[in-house]
C-alpha atoms as a PDB file:
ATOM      1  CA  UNK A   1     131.280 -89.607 -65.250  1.00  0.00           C
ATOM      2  CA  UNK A   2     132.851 -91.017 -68.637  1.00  0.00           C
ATOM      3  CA  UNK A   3     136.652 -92.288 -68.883  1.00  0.00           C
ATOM      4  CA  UNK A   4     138.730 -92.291 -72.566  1.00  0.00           C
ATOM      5  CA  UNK A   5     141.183 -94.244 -72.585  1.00  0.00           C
ATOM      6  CA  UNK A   6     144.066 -94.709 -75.475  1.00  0.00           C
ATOM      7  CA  UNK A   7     146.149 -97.007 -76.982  1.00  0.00           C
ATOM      8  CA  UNK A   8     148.559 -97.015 -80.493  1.00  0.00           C
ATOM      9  CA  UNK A   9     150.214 -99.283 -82.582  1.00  0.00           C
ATOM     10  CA  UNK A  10     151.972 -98.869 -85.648  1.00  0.00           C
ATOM     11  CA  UNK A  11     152.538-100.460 -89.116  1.00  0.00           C
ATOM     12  CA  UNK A  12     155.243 -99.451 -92.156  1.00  0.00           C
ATOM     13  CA  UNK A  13     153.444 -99.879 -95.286  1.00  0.00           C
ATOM     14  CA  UNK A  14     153.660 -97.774 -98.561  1.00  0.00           C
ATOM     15  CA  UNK A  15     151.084 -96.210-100.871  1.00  0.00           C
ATOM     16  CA  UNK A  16     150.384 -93.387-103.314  1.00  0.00           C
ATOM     17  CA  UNK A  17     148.006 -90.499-103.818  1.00  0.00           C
ATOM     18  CA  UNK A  18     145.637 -90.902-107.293  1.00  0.00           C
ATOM     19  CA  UNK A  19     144.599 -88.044-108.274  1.00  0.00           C
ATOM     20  CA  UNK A  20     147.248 -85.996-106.271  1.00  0.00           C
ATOM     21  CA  UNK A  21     149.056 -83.156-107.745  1.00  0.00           C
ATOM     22  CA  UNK A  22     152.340 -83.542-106.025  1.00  0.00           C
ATOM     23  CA  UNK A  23     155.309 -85.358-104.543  1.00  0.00           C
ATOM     24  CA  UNK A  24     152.434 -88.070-102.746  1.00  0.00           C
ATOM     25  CA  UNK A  25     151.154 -89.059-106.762  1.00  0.00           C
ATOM     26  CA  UNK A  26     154.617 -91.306-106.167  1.00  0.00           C
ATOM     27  CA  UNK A  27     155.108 -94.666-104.873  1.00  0.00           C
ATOM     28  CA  UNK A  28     156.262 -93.771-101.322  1.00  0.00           C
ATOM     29  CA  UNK A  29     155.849 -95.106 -97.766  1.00  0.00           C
ATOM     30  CA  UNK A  30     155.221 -94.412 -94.290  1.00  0.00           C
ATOM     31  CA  UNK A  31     155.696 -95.845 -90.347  1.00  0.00           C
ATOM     32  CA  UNK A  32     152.102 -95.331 -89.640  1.00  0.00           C
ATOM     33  CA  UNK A  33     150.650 -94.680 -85.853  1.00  0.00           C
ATOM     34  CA  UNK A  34     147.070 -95.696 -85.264  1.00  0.00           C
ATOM     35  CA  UNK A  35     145.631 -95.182 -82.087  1.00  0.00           C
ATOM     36  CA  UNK A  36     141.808 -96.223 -80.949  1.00  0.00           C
ATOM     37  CA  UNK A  37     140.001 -94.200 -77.896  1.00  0.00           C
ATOM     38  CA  UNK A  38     137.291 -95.561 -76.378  1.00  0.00           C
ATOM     39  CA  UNK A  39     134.566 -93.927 -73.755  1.00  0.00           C
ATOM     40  CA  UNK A  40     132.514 -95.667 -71.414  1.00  0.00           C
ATOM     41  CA  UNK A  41     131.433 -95.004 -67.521  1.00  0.00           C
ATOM     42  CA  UNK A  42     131.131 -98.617 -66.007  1.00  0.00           C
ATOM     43  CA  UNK A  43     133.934 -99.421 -64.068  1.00  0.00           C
ATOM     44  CA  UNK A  44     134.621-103.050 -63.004  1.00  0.00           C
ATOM     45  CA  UNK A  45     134.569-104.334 -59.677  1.00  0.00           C
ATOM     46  CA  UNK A  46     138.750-103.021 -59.309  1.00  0.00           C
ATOM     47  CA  UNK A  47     138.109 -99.972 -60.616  1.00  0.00           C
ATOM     48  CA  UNK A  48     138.818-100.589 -64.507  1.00  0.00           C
ATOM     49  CA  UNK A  49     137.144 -99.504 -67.747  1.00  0.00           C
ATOM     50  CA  UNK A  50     138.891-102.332 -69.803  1.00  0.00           C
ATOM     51  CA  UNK A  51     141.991-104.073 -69.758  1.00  0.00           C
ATOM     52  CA  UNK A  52     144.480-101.731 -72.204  1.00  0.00           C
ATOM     53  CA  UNK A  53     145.961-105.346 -73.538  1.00  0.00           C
ATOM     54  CA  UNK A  54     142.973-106.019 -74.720  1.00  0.00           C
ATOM     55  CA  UNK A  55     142.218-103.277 -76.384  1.00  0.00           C
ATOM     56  CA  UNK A  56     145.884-103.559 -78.319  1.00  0.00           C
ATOM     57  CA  UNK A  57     144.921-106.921 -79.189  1.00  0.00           C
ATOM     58  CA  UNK A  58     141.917-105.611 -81.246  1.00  0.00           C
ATOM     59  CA  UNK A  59     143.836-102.485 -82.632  1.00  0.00           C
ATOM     60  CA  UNK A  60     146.838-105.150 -83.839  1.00  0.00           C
ATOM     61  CA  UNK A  61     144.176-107.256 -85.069  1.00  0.00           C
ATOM     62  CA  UNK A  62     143.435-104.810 -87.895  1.00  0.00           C
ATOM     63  CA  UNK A  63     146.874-102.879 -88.685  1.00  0.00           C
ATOM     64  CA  UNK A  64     149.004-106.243 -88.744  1.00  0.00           C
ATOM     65  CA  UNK A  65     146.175-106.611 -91.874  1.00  0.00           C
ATOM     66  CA  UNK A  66     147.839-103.576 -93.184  1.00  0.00           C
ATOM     67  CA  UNK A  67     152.087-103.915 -92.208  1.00  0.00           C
ATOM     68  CA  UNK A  68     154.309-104.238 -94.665  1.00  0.00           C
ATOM     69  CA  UNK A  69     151.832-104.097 -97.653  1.00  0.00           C
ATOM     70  CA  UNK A  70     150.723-101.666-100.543  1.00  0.00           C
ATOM     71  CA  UNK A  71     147.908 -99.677 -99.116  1.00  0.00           C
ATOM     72  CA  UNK A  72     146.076 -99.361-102.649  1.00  0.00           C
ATOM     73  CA  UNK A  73     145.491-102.365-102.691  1.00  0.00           C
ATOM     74  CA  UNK A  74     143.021-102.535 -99.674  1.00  0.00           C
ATOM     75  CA  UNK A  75     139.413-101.606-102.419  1.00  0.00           C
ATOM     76  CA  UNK A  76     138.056-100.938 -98.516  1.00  0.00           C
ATOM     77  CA  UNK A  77     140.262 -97.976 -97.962  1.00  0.00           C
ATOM     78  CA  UNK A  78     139.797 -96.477-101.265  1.00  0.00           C
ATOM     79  CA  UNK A  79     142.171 -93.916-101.936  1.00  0.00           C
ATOM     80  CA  UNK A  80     144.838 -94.366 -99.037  1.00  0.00           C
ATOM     81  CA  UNK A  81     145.058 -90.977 -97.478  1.00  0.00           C
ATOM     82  CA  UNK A  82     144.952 -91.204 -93.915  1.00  0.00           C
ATOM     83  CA  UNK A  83     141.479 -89.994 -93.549  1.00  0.00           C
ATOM     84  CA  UNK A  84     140.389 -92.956 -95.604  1.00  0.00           C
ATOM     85  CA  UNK A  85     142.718 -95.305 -93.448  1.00  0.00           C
ATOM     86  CA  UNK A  86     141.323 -93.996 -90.208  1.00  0.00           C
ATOM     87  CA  UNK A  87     137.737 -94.677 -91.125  1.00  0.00           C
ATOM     88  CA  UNK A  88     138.881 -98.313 -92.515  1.00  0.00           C
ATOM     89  CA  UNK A  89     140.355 -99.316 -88.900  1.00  0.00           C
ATOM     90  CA  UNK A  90     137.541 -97.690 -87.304  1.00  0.00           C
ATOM     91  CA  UNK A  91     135.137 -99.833 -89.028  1.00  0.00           C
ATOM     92  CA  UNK A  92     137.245-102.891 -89.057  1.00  0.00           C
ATOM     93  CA  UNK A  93     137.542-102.861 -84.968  1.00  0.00           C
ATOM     94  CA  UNK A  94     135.819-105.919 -83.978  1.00  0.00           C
ATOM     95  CA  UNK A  95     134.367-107.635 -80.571  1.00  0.00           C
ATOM     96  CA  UNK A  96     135.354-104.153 -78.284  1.00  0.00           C
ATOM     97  CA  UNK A  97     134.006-105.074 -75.114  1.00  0.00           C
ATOM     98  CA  UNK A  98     129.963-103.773 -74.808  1.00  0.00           C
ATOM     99  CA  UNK A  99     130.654-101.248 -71.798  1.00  0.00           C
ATOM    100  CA  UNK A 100     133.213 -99.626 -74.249  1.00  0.00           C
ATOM    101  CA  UNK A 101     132.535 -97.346 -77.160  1.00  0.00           C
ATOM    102  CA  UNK A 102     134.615 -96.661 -79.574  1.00  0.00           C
ATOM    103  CA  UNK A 103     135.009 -92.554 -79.672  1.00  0.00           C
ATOM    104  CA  UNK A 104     137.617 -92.464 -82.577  1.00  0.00           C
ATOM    105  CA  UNK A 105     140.588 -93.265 -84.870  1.00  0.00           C
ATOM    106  CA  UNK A 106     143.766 -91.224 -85.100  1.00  0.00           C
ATOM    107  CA  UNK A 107     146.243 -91.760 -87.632  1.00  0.00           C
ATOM    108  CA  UNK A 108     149.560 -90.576 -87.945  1.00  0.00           C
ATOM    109  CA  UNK A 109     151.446 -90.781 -91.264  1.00  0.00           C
ATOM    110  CA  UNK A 110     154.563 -88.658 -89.587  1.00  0.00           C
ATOM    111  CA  UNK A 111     154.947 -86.821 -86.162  1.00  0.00           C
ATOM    112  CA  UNK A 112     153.563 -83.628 -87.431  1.00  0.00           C
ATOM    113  CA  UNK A 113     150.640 -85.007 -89.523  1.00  0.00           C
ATOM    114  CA  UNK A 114     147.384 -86.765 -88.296  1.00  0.00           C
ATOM    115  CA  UNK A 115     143.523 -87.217 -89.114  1.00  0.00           C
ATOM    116  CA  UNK A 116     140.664 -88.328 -87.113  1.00  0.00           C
ATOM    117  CA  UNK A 117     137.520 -90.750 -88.186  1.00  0.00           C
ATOM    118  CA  UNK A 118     134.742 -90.711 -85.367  1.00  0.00           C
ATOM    119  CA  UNK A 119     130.982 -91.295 -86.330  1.00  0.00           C
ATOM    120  CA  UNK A 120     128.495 -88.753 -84.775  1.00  0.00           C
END
């Protein structure tokens, strides 16, 4: 048996698309929702995977990094589309607990629009 479990946060920063033909070229910004999911099988002697607190903690960890600032200027992220900023919080989650693994990043950049990073 394997469990997923979720959690989201969210951050308002701005950025803009080089090399974009288009309206996203400009200066513009976004409120951003990043959630984590993580897989695992080992429950804990009540019955739990890992505590969801915790796993906000680490997810805040790395987008309070990013609130309020001008993505382009993260050289990590490279271009700032939300693939790129998906695979930068994936690989920026630190210390998840070692009966967890970390399945993959979605990121929203409006309530219609999202990407994935996971690693196979």
């Amino acid at each position: 048996m394997v469990y997923r479990l979720r959690v989201e946060s969210t951050f308002d920063a701005a950025h803009k698309l080089v090399g974009f033909v288009g309206k996203c070229s400009n200066l513009h910004g976004h409120t951003w929702k990043a959630e984590i999911f993580v897989v695992g099988s080992d429950l804990d002697k009540i019955g739990m995977l890992v505590d969801f607190g915790l796993l906000k903690e680490k997810l805040r960890e790395t987008t309070d990094k990013l609130d309020h600032s001008f993505l382009n200027d993260f050289d990590k992220i490279g271009n700032p589309t939300s693939e790129n900023i998906a695979k930068y919080i994936f690989q920026n989650l630190k210390d998840l607990p070692k009966n967890v693994i970390l399945e993959k990043v979605r990121v929203w950049e409006s309530s219609q629009s999202w990407s994935e990073y996971f690693e196979n």
